[in-house]
PDB file of N, CA and C in Angstrom:
ATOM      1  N   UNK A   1       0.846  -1.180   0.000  1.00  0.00           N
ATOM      2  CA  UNK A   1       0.000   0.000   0.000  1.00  0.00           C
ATOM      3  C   UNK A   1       0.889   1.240   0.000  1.00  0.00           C
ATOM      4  N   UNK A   2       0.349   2.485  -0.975  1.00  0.00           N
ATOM      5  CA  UNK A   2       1.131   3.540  -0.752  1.00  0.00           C
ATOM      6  C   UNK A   2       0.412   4.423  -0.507  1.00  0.00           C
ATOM      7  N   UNK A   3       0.581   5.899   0.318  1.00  0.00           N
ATOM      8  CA  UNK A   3      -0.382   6.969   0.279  1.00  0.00           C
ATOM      9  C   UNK A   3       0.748   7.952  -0.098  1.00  0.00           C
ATOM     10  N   UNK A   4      -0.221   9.104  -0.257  1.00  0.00           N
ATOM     11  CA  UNK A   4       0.433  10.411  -0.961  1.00  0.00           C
ATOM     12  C   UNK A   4      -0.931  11.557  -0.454  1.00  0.00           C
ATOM     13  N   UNK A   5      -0.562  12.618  -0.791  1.00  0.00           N
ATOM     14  CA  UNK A   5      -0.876  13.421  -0.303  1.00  0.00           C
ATOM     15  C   UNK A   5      -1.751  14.009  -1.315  1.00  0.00           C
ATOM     16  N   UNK A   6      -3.007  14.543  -1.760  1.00  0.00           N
ATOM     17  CA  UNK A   6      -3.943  14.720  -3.164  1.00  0.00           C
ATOM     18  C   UNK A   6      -5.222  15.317  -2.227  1.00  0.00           C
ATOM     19  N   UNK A   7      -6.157  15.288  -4.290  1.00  0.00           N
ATOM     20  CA  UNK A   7      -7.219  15.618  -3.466  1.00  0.00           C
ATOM     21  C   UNK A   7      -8.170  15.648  -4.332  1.00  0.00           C
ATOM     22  N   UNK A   8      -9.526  15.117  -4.224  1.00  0.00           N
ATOM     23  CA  UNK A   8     -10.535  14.709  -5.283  1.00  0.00           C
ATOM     24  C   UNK A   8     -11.530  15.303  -4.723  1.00  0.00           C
ATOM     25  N   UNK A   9     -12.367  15.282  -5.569  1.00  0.00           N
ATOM     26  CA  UNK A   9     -13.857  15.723  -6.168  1.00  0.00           C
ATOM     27  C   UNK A   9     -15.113  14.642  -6.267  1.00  0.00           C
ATOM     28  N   UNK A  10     -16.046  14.919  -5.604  1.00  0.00           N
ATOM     29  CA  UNK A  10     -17.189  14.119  -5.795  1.00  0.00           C
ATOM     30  C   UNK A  10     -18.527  14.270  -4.812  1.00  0.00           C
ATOM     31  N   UNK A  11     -18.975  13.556  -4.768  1.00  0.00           N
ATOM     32  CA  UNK A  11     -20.214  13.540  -3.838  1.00  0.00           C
ATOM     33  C   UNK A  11     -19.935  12.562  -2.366  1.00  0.00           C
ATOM     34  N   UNK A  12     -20.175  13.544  -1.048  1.00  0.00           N
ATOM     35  CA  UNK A  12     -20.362  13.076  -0.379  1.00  0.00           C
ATOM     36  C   UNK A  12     -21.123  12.579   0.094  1.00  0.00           C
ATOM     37  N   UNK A  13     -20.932  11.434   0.551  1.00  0.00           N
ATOM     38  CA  UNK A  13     -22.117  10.031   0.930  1.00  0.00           C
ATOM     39  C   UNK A  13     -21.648   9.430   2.138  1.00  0.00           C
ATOM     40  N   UNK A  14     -23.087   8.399   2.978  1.00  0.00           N
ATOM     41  CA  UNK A  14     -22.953   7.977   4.178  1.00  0.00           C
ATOM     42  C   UNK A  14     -23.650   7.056   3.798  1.00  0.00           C
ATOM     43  N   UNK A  15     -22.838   5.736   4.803  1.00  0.00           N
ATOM     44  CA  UNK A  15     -23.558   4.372   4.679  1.00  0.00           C
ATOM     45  C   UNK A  15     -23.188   4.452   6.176  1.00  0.00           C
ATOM     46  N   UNK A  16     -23.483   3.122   6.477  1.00  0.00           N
ATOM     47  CA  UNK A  16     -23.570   2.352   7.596  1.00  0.00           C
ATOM     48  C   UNK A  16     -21.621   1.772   8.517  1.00  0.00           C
ATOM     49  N   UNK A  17     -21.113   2.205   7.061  1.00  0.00           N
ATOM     50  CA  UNK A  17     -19.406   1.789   7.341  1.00  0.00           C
ATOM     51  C   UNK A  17     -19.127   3.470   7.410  1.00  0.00           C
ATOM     52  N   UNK A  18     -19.775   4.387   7.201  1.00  0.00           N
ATOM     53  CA  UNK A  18     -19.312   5.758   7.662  1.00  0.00           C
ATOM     54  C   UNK A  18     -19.301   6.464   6.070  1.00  0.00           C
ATOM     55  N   UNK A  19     -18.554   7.468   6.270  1.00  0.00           N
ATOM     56  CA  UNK A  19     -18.347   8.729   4.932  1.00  0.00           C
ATOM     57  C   UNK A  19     -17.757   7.669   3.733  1.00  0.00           C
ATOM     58  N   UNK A  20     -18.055   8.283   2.435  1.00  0.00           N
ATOM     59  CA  UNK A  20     -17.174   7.885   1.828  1.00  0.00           C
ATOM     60  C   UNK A  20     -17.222   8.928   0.689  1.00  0.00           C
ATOM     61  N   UNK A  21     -16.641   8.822  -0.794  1.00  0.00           N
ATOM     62  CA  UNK A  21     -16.619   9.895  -1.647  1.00  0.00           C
ATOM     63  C   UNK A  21     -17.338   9.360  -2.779  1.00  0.00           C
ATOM     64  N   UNK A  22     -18.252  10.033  -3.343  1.00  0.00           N
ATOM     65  CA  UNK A  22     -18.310   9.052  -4.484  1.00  0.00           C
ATOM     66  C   UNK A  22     -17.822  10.083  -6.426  1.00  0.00           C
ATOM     67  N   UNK A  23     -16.492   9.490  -6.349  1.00  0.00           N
ATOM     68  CA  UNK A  23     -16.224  10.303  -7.411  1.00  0.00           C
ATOM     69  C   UNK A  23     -16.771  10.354  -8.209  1.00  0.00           C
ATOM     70  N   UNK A  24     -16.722  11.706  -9.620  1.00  0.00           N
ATOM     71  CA  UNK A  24     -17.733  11.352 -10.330  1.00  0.00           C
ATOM     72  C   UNK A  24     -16.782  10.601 -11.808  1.00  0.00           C
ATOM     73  N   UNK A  25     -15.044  10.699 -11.662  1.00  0.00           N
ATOM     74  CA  UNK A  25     -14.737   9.451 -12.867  1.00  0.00           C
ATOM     75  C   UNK A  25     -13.167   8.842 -11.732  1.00  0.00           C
ATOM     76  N   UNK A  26     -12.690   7.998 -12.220  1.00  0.00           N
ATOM     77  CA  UNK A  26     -11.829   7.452 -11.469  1.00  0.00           C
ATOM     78  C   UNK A  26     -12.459   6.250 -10.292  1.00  0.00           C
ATOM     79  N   UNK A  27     -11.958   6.206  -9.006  1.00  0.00           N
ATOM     80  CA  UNK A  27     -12.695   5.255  -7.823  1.00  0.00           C
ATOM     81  C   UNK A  27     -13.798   5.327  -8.216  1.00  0.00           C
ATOM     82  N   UNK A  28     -14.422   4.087  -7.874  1.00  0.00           N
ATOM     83  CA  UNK A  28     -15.863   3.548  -7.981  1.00  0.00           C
ATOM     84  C   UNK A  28     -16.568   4.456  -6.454  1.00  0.00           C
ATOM     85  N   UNK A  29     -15.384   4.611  -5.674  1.00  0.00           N
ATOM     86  CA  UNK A  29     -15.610   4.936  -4.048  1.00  0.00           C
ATOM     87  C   UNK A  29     -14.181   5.149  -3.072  1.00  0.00           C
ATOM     88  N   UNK A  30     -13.796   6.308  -2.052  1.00  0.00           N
ATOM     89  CA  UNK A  30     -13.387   6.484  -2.008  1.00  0.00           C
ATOM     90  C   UNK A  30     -14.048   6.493  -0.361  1.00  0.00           C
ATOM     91  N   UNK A  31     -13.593   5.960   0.816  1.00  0.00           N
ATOM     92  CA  UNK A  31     -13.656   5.945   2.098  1.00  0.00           C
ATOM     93  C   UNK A  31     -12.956   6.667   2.734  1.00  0.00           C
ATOM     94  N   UNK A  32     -13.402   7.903   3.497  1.00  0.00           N
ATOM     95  CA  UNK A  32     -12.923   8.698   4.321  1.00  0.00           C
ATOM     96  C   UNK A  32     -13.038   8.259   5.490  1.00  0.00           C
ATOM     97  N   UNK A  33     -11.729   8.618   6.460  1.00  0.00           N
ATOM     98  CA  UNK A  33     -11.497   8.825   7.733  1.00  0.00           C
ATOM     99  C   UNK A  33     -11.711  10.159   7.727  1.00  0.00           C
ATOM    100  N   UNK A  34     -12.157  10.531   9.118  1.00  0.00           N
ATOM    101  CA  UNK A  34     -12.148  11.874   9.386  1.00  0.00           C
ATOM    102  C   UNK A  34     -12.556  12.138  10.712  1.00  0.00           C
ATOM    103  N   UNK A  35     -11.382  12.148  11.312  1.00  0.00           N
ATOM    104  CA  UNK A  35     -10.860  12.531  12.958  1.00  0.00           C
ATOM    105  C   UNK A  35     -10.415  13.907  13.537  1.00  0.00           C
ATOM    106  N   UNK A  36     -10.970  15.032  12.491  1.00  0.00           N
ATOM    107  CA  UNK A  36     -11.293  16.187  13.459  1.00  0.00           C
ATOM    108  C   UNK A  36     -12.756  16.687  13.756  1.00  0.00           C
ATOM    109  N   UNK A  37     -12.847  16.845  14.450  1.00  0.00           N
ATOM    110  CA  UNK A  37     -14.402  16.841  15.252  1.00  0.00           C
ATOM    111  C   UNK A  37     -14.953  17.754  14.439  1.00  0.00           C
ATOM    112  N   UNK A  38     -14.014  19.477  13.868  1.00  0.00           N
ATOM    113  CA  UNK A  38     -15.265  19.823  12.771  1.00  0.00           C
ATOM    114  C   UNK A  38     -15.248  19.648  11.559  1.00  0.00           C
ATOM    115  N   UNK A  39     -14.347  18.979  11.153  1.00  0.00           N
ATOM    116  CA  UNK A  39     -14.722  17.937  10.190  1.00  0.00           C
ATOM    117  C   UNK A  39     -15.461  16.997  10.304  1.00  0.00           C
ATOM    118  N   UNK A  40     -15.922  16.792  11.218  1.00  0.00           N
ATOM    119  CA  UNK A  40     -16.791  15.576  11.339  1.00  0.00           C
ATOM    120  C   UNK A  40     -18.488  16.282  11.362  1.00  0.00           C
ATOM    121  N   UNK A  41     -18.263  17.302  11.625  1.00  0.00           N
ATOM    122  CA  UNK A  41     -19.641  18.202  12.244  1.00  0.00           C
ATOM    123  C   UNK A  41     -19.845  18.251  10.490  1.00  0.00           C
ATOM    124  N   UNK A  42     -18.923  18.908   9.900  1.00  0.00           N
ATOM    125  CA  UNK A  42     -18.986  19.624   8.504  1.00  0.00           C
ATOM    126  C   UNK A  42     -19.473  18.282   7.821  1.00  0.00           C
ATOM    127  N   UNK A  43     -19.046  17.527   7.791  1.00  0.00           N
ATOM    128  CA  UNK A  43     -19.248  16.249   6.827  1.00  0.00           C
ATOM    129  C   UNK A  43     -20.977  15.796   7.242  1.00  0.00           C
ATOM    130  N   UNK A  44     -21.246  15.622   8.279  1.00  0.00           N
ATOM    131  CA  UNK A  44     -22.638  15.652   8.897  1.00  0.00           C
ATOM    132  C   UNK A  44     -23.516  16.414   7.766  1.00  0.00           C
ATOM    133  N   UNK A  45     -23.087  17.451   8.603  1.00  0.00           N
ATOM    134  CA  UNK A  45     -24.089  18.475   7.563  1.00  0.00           C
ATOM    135  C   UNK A  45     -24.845  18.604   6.011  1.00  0.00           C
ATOM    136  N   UNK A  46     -23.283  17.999   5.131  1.00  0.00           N
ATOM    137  CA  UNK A  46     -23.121  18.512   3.702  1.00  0.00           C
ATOM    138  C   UNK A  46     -22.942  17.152   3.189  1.00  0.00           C
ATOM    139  N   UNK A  47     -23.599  15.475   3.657  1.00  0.00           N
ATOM    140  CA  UNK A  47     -23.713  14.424   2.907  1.00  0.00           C
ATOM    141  C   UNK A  47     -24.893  15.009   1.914  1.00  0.00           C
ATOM    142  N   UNK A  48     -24.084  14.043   0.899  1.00  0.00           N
ATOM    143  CA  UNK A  48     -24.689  14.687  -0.748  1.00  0.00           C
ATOM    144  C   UNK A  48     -24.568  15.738  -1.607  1.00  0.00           C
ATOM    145  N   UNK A  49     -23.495  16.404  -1.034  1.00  0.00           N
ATOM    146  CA  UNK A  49     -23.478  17.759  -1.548  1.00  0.00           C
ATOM    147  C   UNK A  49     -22.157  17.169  -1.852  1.00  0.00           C
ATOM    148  N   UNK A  50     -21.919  18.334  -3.005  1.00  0.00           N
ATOM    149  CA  UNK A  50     -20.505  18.227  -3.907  1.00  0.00           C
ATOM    150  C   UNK A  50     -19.281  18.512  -3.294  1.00  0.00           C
ATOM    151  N   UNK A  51     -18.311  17.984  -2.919  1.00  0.00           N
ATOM    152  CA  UNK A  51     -17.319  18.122  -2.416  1.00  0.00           C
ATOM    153  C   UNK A  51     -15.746  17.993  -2.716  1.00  0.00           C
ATOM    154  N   UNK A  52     -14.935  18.943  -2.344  1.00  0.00           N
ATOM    155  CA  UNK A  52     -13.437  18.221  -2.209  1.00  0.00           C
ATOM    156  C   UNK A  52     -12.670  17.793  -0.810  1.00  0.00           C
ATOM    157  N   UNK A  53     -12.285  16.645  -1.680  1.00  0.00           N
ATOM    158  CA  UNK A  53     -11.394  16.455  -0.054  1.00  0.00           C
ATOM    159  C   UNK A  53      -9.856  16.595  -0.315  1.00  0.00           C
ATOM    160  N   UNK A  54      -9.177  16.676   1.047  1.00  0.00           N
ATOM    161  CA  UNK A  54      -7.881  17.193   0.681  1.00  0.00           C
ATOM    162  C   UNK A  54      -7.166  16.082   1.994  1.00  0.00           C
ATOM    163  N   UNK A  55      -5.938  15.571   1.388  1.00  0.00           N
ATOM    164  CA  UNK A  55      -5.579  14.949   2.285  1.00  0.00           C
ATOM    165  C   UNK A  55      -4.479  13.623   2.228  1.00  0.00           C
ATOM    166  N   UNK A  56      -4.500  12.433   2.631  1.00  0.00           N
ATOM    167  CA  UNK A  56      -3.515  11.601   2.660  1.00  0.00           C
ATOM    168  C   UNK A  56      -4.377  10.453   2.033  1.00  0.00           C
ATOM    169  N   UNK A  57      -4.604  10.043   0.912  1.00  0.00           N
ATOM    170  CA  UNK A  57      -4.787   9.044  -0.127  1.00  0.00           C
ATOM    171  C   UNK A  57      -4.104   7.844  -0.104  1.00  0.00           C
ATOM    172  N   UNK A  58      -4.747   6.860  -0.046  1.00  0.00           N
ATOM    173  CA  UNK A  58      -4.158   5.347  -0.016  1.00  0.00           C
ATOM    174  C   UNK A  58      -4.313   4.744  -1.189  1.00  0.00           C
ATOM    175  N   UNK A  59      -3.524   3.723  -1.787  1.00  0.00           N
ATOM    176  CA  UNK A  59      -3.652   3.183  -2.810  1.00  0.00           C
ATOM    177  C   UNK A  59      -2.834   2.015  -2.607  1.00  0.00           C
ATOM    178  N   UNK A  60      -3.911   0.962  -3.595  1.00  0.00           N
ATOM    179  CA  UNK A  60      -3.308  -0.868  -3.397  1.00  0.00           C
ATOM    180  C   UNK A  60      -2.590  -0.793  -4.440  1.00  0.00           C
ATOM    181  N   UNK A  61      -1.812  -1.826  -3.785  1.00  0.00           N
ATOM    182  CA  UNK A  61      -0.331  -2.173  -5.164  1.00  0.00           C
ATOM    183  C   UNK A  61      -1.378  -2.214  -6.298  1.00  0.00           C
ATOM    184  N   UNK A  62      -0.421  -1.533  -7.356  1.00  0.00           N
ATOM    185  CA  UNK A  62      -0.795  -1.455  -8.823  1.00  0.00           C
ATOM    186  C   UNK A  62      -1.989  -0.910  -9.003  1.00  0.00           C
ATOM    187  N   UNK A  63      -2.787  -0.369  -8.012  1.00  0.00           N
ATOM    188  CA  UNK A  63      -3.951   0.286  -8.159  1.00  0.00           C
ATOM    189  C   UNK A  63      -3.615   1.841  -8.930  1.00  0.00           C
ATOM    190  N   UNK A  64      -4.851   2.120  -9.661  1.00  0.00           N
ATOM    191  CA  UNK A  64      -4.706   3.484 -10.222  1.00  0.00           C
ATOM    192  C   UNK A  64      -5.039   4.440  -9.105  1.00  0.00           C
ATOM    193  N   UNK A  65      -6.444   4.191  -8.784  1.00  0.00           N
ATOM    194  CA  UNK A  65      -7.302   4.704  -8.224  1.00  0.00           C
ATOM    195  C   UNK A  65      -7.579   4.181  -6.470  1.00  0.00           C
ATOM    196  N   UNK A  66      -7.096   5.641  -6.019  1.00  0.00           N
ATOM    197  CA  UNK A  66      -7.444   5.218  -4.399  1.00  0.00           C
ATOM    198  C   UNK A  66      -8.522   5.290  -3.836  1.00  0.00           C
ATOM    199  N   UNK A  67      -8.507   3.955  -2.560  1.00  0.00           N
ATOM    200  CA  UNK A  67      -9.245   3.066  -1.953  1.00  0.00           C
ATOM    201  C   UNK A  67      -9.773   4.439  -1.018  1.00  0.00           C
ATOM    202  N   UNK A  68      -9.336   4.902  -0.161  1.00  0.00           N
ATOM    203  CA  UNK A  68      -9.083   5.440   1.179  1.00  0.00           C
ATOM    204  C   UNK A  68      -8.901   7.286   1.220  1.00  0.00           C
ATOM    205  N   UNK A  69      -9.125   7.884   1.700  1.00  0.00           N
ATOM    206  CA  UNK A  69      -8.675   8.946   2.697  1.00  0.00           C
ATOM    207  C   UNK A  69      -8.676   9.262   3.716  1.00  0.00           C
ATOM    208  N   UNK A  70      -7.780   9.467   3.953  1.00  0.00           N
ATOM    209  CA  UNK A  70      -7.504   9.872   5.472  1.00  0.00           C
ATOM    210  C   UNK A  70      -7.722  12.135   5.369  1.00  0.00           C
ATOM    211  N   UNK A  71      -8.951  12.509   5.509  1.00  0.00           N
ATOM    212  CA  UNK A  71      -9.381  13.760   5.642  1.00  0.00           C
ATOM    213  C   UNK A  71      -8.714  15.094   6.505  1.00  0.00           C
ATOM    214  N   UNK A  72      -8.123  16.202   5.579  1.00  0.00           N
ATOM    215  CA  UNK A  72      -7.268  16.970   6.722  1.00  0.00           C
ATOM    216  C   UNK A  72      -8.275  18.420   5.953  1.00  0.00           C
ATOM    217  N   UNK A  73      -8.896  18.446   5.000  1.00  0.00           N
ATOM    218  CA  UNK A  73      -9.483  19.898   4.915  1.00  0.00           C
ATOM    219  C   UNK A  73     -10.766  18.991   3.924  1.00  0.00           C
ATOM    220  N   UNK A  74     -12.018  19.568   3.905  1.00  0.00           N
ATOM    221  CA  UNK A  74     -13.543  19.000   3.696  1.00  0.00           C
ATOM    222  C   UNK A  74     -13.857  20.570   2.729  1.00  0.00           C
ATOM    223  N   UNK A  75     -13.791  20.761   1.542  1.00  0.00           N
ATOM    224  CA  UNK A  75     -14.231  22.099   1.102  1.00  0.00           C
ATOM    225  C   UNK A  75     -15.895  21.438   0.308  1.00  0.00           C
ATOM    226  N   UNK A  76     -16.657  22.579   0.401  1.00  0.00           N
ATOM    227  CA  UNK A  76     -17.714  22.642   0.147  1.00  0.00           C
ATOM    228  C   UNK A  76     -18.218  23.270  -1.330  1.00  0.00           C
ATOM    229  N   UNK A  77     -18.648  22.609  -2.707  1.00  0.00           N
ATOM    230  CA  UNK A  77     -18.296  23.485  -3.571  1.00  0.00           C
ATOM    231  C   UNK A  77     -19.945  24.147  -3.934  1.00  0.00           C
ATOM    232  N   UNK A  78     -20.072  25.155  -4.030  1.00  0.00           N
ATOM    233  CA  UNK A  78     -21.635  25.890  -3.810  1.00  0.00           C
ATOM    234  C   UNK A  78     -22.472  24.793  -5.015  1.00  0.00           C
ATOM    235  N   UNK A  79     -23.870  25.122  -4.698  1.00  0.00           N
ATOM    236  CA  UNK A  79     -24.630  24.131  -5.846  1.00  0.00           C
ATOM    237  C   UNK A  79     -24.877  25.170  -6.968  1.00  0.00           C
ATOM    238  N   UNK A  80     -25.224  23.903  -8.055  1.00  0.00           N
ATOM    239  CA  UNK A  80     -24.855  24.692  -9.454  1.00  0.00           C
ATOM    240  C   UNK A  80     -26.014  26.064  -9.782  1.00  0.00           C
ATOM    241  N   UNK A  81     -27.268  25.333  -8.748  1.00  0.00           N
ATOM    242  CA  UNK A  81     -28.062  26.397  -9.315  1.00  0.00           C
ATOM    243  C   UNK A  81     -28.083  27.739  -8.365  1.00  0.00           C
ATOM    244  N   UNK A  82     -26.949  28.281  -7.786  1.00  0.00           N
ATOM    245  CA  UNK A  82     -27.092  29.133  -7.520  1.00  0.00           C
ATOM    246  C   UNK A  82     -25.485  30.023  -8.156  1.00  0.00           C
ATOM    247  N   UNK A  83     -24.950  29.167  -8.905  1.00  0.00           N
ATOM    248  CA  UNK A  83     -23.618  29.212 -10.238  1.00  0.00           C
ATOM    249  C   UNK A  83     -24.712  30.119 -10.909  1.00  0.00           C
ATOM    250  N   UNK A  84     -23.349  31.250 -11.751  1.00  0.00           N
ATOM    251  CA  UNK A  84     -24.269  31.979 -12.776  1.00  0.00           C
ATOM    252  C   UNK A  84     -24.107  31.206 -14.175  1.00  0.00           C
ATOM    253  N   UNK A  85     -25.003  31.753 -14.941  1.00  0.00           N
ATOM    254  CA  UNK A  85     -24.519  30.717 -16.424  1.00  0.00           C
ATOM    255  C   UNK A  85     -24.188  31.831 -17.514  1.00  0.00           C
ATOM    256  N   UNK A  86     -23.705  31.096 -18.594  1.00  0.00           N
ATOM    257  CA  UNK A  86     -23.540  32.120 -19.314  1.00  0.00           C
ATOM    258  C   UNK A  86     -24.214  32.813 -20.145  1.00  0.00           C
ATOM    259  N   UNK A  87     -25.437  33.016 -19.590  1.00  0.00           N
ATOM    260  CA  UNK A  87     -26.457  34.340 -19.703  1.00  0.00           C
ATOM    261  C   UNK A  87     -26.585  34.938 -19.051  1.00  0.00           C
ATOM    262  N   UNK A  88     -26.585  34.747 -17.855  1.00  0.00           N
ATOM    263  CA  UNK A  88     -26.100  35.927 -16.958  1.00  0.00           C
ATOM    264  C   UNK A  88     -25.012  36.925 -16.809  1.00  0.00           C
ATOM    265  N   UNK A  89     -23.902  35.739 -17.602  1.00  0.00           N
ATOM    266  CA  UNK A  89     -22.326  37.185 -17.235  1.00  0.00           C
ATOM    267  C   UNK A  89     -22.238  37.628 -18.749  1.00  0.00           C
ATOM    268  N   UNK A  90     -23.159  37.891 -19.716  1.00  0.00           N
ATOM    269  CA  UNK A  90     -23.404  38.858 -20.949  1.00  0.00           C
ATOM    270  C   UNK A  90     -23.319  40.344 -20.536  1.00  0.00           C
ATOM    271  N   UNK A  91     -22.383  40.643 -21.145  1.00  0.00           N
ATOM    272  CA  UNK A  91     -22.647  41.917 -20.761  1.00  0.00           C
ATOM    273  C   UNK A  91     -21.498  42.435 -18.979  1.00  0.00           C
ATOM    274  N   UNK A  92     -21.100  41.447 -18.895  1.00  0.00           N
ATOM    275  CA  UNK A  92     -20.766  42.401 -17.216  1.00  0.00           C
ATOM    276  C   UNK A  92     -19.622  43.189 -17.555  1.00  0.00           C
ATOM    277  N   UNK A  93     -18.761  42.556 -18.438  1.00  0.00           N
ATOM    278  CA  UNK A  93     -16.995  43.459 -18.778  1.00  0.00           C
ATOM    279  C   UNK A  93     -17.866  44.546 -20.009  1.00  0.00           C
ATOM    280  N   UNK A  94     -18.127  45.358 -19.773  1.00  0.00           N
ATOM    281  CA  UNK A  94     -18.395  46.556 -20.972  1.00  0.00           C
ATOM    282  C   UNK A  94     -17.250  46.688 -21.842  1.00  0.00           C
ATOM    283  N   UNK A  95     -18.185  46.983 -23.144  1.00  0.00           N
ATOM    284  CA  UNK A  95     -16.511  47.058 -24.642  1.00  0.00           C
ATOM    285  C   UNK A  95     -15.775  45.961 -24.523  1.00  0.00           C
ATOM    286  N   UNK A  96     -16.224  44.691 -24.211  1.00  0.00           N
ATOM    287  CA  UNK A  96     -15.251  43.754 -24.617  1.00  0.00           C
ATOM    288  C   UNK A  96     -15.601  42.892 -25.682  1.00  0.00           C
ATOM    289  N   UNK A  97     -14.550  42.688 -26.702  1.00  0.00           N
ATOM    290  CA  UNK A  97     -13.304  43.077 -26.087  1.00  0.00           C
ATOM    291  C   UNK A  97     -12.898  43.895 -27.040  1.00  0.00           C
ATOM    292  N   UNK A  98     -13.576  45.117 -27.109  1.00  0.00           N
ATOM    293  CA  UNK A  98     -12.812  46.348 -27.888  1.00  0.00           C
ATOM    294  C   UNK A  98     -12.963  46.632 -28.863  1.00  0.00           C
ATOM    295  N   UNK A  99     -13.690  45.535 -29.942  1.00  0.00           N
ATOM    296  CA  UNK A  99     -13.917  45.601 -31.468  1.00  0.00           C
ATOM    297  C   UNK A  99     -12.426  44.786 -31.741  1.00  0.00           C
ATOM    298  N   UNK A 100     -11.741  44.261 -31.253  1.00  0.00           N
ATOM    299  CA  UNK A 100     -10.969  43.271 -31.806  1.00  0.00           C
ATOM    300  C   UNK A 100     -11.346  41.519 -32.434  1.00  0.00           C
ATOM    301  N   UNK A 101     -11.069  41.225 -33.207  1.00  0.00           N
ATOM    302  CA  UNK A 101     -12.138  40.225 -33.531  1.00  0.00           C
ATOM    303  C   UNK A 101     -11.217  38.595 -32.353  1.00  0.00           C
ATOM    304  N   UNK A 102     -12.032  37.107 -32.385  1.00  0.00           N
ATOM    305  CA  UNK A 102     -11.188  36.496 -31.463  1.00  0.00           C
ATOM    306  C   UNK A 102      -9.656  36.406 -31.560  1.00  0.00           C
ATOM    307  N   UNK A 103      -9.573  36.529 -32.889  1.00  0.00           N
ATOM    308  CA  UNK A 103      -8.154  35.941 -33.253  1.00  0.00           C
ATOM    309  C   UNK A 103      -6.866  36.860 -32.729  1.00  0.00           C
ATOM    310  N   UNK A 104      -7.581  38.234 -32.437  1.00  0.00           N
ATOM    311  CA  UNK A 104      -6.589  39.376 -32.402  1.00  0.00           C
ATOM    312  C   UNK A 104      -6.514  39.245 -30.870  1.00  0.00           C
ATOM    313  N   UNK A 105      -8.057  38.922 -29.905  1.00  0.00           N
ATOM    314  CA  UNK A 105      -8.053  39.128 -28.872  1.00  0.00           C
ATOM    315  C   UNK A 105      -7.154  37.987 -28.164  1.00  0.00           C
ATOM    316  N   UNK A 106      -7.113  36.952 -28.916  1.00  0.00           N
ATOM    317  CA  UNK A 106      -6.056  35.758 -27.869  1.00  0.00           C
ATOM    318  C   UNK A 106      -4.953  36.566 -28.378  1.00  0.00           C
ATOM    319  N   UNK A 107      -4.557  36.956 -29.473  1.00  0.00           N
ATOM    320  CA  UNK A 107      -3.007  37.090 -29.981  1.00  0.00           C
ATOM    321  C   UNK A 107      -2.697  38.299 -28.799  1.00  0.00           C
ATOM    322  N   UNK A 108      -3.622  39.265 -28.542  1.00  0.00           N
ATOM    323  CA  UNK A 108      -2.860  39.663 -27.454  1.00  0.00           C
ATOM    324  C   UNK A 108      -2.797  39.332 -26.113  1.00  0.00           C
ATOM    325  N   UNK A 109      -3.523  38.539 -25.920  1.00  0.00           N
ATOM    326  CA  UNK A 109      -3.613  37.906 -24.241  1.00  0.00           C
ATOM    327  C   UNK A 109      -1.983  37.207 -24.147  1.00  0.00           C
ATOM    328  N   UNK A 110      -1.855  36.232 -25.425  1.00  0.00           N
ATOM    329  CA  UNK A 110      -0.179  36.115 -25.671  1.00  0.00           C
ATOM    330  C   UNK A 110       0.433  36.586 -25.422  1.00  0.00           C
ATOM    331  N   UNK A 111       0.584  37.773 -26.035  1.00  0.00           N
ATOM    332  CA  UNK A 111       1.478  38.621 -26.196  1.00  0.00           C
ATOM    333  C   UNK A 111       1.337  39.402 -24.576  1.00  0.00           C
ATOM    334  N   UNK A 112       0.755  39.287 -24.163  1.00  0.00           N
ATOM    335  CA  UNK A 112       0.711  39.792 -22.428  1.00  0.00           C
ATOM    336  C   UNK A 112      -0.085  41.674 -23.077  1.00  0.00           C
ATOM    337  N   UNK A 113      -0.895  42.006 -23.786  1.00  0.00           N
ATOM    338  CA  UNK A 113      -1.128  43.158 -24.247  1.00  0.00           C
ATOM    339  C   UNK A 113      -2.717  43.470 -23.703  1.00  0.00           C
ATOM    340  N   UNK A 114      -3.005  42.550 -22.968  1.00  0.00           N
ATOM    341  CA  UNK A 114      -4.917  42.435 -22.880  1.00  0.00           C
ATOM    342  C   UNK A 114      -4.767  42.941 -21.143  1.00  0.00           C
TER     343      UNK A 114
END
């Protein structure tokens, strides 16, 4: 077994064996430990909600994809429907981008000119 230090994305979930992650590509499932008390409060709270975890990752010989975490930070990522879309941010940068057409506008983001 090796661990390393990482940090994935997915849905947090609770069974009967405790937290676990359920990514949405990679592990089928990803089992958290999580032995600070408000981490433990936080994880309570926000089963099912989209999450990252950050922390010490286990993995079986020759495995791609780790089994395990061991939990040192629980971030919370807001839900989508309160994300703006892109009809909403029309319009927020005024004059952009200048009457330059795309091709000019990356060539200067390149060029460090934007």
């Amino acid at each position: 077994m090796t661990k390393e230090l990482s940090s994935d994305n997915g849905f947090l979930r609770k069974d009967n064996n405790g937290f676990y992650l359920d990514p949405i590509v990679g592990a089928e499932r990803i089992d958290c430990d999580i032995f600070d008390k408000s981490l433990l409060e936080l994880a309570i709270k926000n089963v099912g909600q989209y999450v990252t975890i950050h922390g010490e990752f286990y993995y079986r010989k020759n495995d791609r994809f780790p089994f395990k975490c061991r939990i040192s930070e629980l971030e919370i990522m807001p839900n989508e429907r309160y994300l703006p879309t892109l009809y909403d941010l029309h319009g927020v940068i005024k004059d952009f981008p200048k009457g330059l057409t795309s091709e000019e506008f990356v060539r200067n983001m390149r060029d460090n000119e934007w």
